[in-house]
Protein backbone atom coordinates (compact mmCIF):
# COMPACT_ATOMS: atom_id res chain seq x y z
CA UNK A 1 -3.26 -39.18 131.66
CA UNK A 2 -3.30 -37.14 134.74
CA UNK A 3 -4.07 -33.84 135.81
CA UNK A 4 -2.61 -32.11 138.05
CA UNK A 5 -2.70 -28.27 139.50
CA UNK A 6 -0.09 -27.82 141.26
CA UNK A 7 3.55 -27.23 140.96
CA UNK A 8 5.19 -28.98 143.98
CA UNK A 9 2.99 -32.24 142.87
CA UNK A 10 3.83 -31.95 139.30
CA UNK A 11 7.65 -31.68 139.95
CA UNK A 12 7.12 -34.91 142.02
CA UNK A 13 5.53 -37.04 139.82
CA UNK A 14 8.10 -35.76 137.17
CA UNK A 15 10.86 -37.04 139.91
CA UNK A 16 10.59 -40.41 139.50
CA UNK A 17 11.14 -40.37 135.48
CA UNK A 18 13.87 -38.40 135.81
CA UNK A 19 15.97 -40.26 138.23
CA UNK A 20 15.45 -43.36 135.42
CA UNK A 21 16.98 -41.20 132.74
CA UNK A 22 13.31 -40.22 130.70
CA UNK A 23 13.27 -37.51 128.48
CA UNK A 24 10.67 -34.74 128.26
CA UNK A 25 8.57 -32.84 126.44
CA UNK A 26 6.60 -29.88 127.07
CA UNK A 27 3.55 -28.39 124.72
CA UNK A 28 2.66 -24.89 126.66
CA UNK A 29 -0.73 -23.88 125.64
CA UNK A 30 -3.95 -21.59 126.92
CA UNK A 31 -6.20 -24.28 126.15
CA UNK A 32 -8.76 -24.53 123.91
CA UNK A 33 -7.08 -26.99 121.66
CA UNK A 34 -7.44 -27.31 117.88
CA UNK A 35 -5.88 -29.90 115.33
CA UNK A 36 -2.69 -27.35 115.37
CA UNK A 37 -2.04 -28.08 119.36
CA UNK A 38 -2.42 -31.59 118.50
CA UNK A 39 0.31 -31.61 116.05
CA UNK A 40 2.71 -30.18 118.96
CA UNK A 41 1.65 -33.20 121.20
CA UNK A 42 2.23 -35.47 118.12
CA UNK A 43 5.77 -34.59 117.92
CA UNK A 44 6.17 -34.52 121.54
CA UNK A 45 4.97 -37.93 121.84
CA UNK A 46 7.41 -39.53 118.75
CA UNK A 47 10.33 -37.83 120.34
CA UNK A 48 10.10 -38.03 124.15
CA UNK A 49 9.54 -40.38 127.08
CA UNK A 50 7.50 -38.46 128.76
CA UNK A 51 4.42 -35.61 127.63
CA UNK A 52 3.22 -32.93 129.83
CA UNK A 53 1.14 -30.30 128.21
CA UNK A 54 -0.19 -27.18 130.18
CA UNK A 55 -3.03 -25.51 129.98
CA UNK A 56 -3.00 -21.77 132.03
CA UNK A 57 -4.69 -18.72 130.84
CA UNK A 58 -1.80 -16.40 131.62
CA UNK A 59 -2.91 -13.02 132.40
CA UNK A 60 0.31 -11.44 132.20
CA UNK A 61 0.37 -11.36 128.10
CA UNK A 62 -3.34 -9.72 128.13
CA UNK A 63 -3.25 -5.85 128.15
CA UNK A 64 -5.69 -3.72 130.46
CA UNK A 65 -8.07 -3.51 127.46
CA UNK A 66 -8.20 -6.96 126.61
CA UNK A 67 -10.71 -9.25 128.06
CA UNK A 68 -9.22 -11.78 129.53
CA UNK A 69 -12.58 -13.19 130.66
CA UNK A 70 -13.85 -14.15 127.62
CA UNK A 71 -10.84 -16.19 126.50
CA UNK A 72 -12.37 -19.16 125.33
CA UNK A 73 -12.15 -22.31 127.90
CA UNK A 74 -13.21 -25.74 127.54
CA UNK A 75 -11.33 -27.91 130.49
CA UNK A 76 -13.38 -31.22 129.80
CA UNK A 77 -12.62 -31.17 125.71
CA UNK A 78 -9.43 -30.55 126.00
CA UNK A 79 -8.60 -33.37 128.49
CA UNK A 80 -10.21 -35.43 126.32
CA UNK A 81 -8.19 -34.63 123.20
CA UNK A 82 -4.77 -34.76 125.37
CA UNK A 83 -5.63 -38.36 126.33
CA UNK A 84 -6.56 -39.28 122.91
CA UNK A 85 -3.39 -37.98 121.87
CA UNK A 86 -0.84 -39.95 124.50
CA UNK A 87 -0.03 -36.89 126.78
CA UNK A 88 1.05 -38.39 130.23
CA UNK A 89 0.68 -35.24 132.56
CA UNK A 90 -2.00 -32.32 132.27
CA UNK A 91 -0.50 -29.34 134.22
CA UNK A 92 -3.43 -27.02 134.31
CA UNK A 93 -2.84 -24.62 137.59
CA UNK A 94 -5.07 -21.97 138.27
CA UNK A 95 -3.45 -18.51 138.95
CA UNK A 96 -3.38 -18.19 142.42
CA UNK A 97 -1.15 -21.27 141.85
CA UNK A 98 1.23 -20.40 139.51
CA UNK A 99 1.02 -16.41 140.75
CA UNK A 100 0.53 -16.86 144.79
CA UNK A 101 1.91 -13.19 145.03
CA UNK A 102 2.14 -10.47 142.19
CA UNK A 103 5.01 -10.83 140.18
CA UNK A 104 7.90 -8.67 140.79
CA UNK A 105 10.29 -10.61 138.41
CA UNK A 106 9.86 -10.22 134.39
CA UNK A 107 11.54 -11.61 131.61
CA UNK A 108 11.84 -9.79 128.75
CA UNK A 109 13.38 -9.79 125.25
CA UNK A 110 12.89 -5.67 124.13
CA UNK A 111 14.18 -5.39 120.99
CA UNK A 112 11.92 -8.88 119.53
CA UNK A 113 9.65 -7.86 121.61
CA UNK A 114 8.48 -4.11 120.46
CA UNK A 115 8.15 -5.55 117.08
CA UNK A 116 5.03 -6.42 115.45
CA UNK A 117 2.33 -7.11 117.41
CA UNK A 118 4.18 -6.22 120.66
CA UNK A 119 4.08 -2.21 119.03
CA UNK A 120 0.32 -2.41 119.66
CA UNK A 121 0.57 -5.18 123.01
CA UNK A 122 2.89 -3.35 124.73
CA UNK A 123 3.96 -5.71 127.43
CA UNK A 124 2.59 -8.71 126.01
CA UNK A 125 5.52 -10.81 125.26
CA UNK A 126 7.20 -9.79 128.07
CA UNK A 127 3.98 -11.61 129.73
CA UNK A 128 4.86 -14.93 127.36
CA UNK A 129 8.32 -15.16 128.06
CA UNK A 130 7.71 -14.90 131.97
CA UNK A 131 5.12 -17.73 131.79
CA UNK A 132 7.06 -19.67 129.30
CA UNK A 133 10.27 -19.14 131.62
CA UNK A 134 8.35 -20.23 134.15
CA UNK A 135 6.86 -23.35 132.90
CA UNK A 136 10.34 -24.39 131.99
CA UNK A 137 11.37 -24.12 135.42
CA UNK A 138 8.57 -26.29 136.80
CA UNK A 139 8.54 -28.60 134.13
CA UNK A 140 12.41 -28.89 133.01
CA UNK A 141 12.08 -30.38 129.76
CA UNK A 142 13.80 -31.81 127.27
CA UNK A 143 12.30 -30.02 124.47
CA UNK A 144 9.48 -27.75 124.24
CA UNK A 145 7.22 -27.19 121.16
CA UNK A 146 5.54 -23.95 119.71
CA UNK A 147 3.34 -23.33 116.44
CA UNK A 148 5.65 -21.51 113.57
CA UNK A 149 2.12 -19.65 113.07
CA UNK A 150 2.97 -17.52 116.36
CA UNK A 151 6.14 -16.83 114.25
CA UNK A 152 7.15 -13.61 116.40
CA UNK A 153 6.73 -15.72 119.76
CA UNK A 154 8.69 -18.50 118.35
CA UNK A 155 11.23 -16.48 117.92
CA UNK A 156 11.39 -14.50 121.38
CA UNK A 157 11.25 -17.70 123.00
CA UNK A 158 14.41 -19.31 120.70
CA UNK A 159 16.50 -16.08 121.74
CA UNK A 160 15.59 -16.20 125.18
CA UNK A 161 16.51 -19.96 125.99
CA UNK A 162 20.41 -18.74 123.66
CA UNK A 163 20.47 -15.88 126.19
CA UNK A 164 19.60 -17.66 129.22
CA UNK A 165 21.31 -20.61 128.37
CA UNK A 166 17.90 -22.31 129.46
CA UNK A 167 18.54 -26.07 129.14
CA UNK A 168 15.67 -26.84 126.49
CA UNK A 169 15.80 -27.69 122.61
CA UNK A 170 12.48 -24.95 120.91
CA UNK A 171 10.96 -27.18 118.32
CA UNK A 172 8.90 -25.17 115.63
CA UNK A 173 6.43 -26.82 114.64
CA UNK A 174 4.98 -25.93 110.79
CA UNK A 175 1.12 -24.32 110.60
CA UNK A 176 -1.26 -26.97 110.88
CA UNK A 177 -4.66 -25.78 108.22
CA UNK A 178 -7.92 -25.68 107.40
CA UNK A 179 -8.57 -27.43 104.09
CA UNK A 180 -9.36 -23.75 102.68
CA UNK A 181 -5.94 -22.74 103.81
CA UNK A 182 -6.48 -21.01 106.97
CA UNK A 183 -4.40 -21.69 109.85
CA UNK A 184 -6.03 -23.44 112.71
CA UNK A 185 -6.50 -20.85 115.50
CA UNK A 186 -8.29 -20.89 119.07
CA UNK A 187 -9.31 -17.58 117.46
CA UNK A 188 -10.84 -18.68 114.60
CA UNK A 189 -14.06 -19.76 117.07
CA UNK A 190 -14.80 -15.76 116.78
CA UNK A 191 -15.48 -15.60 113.60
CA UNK A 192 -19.41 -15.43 112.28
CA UNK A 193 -20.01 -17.47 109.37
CA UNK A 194 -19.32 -14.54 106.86
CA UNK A 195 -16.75 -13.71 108.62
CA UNK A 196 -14.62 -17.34 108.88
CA UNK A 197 -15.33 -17.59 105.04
CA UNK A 198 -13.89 -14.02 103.90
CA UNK A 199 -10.60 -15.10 106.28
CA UNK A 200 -10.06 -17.14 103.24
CA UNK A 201 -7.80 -14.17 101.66
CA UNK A 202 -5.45 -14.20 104.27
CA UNK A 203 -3.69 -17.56 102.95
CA UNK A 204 -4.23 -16.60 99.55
CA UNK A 205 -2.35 -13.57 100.50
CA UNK A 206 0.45 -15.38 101.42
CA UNK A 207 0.84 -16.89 97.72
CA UNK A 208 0.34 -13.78 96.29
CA UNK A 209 3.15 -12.58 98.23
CA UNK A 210 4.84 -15.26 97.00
CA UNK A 211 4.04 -14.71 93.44
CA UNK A 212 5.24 -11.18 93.42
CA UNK A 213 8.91 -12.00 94.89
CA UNK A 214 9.14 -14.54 92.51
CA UNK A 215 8.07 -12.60 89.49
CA UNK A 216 11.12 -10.51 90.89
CA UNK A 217 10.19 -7.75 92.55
CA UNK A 218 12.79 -6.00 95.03
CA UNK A 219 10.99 -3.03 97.05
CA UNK A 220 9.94 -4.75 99.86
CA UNK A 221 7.47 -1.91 100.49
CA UNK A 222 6.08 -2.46 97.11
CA UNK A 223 5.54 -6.48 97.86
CA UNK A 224 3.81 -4.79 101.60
CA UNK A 225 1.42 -2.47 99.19
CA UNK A 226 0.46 -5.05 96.95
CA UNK A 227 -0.47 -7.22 99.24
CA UNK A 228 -2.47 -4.93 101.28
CA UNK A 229 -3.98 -3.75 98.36
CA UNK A 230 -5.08 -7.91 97.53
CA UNK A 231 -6.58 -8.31 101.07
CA UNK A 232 -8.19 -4.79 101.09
CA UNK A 233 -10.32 -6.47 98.06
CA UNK A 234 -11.99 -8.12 100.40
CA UNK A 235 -14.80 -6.18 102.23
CA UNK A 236 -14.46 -7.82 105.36
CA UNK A 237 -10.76 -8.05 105.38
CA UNK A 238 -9.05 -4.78 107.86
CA UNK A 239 -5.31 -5.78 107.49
CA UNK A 240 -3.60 -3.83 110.41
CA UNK A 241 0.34 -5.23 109.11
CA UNK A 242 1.25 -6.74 106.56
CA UNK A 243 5.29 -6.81 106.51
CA UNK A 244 8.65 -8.26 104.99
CA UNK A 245 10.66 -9.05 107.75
CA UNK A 246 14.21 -10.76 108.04
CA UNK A 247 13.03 -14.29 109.59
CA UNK A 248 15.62 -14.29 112.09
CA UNK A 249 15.69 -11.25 113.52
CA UNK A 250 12.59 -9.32 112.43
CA UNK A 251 14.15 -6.23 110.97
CA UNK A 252 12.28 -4.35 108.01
CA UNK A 253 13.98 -5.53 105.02
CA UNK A 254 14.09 -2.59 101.91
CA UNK A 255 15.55 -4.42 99.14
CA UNK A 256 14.24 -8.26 98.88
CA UNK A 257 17.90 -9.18 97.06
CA UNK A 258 19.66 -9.16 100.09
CA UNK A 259 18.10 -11.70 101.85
CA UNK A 260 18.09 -15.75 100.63
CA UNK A 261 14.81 -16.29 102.90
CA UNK A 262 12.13 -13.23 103.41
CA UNK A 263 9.12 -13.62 106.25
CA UNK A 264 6.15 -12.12 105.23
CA UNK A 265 3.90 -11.66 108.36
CA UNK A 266 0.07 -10.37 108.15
CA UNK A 267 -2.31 -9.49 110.54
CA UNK A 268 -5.74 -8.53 109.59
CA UNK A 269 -9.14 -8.17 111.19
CA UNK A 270 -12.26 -9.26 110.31
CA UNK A 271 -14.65 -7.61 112.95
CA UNK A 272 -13.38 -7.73 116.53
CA UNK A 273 -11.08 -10.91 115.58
CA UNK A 274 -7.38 -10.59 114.86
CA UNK A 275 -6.13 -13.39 112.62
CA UNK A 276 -2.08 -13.74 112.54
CA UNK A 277 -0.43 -15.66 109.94
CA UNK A 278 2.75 -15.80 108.27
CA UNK A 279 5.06 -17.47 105.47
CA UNK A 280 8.58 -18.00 104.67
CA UNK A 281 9.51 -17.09 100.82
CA UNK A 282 12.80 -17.53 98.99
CA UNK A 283 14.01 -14.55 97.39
CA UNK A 284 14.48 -14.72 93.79
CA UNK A 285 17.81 -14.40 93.89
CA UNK A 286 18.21 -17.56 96.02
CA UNK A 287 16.33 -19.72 93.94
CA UNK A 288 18.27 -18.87 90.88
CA UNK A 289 21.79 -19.35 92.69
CA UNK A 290 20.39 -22.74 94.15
CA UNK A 291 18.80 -23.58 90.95
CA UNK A 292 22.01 -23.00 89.06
């Protein structure tokens, strides 16, 4: 594997494979790497020629009251995992390299965007589809692959490659866990011992949530209190959102019979960490009508 820093060097090492016909495949990530990132550079590996993961800490997704300091960084372990795992080309710039003059030029995908967590990051995912635009451009792969956990950002980034046309296939990639059920997370590193073993609800959530539409329940907002009400049980547990979404578009969804497919998205903190996780249920009504 090699490293490299730079764009103009990266594009020219990338040259030569593309001339000979090579696909490739891009893993964007801010480092850090768990088992979950690894699963991303496992499917990028069995389906490309050619791997190039990234590593940049981009601060255009962090908000003026988020530390972007103290984002966890481990250079040396992750290089080691990406070799271990087959990737050809490490692109990890710094940001005088990737942002040699403050950016005038945003990308931005509003209505997605103000949803969710971007109603308390304002500007945030206008920050990830910049980067993520702009990573394509240096890189031009083949496909590019994203964790389903970061469902909302999976889904900005799908309707801004339709929009732009961008010439890249978005491959979600299912939520890689812990053998307790949480999903692996850089964040997860935050968590004190009490802490990481109280985050245990938030999956558990998930199947209670799952439990309830299938005993079925159709007030969405009844599903959203329950569930609250099951992760409130735990002490340590703050759940900030728990919601029923439509997958594709993220609208609030009122009466769970209209949908086939429901997202049920939760974000809850225990202390100062934020813990995002989500699942995809089958209405009721969908798994009779498929059933029959």
């Amino acid at each position: 594997m090699k490293t490299i820093t730079t764009i103009t060097e990266l594009r020219a090492a990338l040259a030569e494979y593309r001339r000979a016909g090579k696909t490739v495949g891009l893993v964007p990530t801010m480092g850090y790497l768990h088992v979950g990132h690894m699963e991303l550079v496992r499917r990028a590996r069995g389906q490309n020629d050619v791997v190039v993961a990234s590593i940049f800490v981009n601060p255009l997704q962090f908000g003026p009251n988020e530390d972007l300091s103290k984002y966890p960084r481990d250079l040396a372990r992750d290089q080691a995992m990406l070799e271990e795992g087959g990737v050809d080309f490490l692109f990890s710039p710094g940001v005088s390299d990737m942002y040699p003059r403050p950016m005038e030029t945003v990308v931005d995908v509003p209505k997605l965007g103000s949803e969710l967590e971007g109603s308390v990051r304002p500007g945030h995912f206008a920050g990830v589809a910049t980067v993520v635009t702009k990573l394509f451009n240096i890189v031009q792969p083949d496909r590019a692959y994203f964790g389903e956990k970061d469902f909302q950002q999976l889904q900005i980034i799908r309707r801004m490659v339709d929009d732009l046309a961008q010439p890249v296939e978005i491959i979600g990639v299912p939520t890689v866990r812990e053998a307790d059920g949480l999903a692996c997370s850089s964040r997860n590193v935050y968590l004190s011992a009490a802490e990481r073993e109280a985050a245990a609800i938030v999956p558990k959530a998930l199947a209670e949530a799952e439990r309830l539409v299938a005993s079925g329940i159709t007030d969405a907002v009844e599903v959203e209190r329950a569930v609250t009400a099951f992760l409130s049980a735990e002490p340590l547990a703050r759940p900030e959102v728990v919601a029923l979404r439509d997958p594709g578009t993220l609208e609030t969804i009122q009466e769970i019979g209209d949908k086939p497919v429901l997202l049920l998205l939760l974000f809850v903190r225990f202390g100062t960490t934020k813990l995002l996780d989500n699942r995809v249920i089958a209405a009721k009504s969908a798994h009779f009508a498929k059933v029959a």
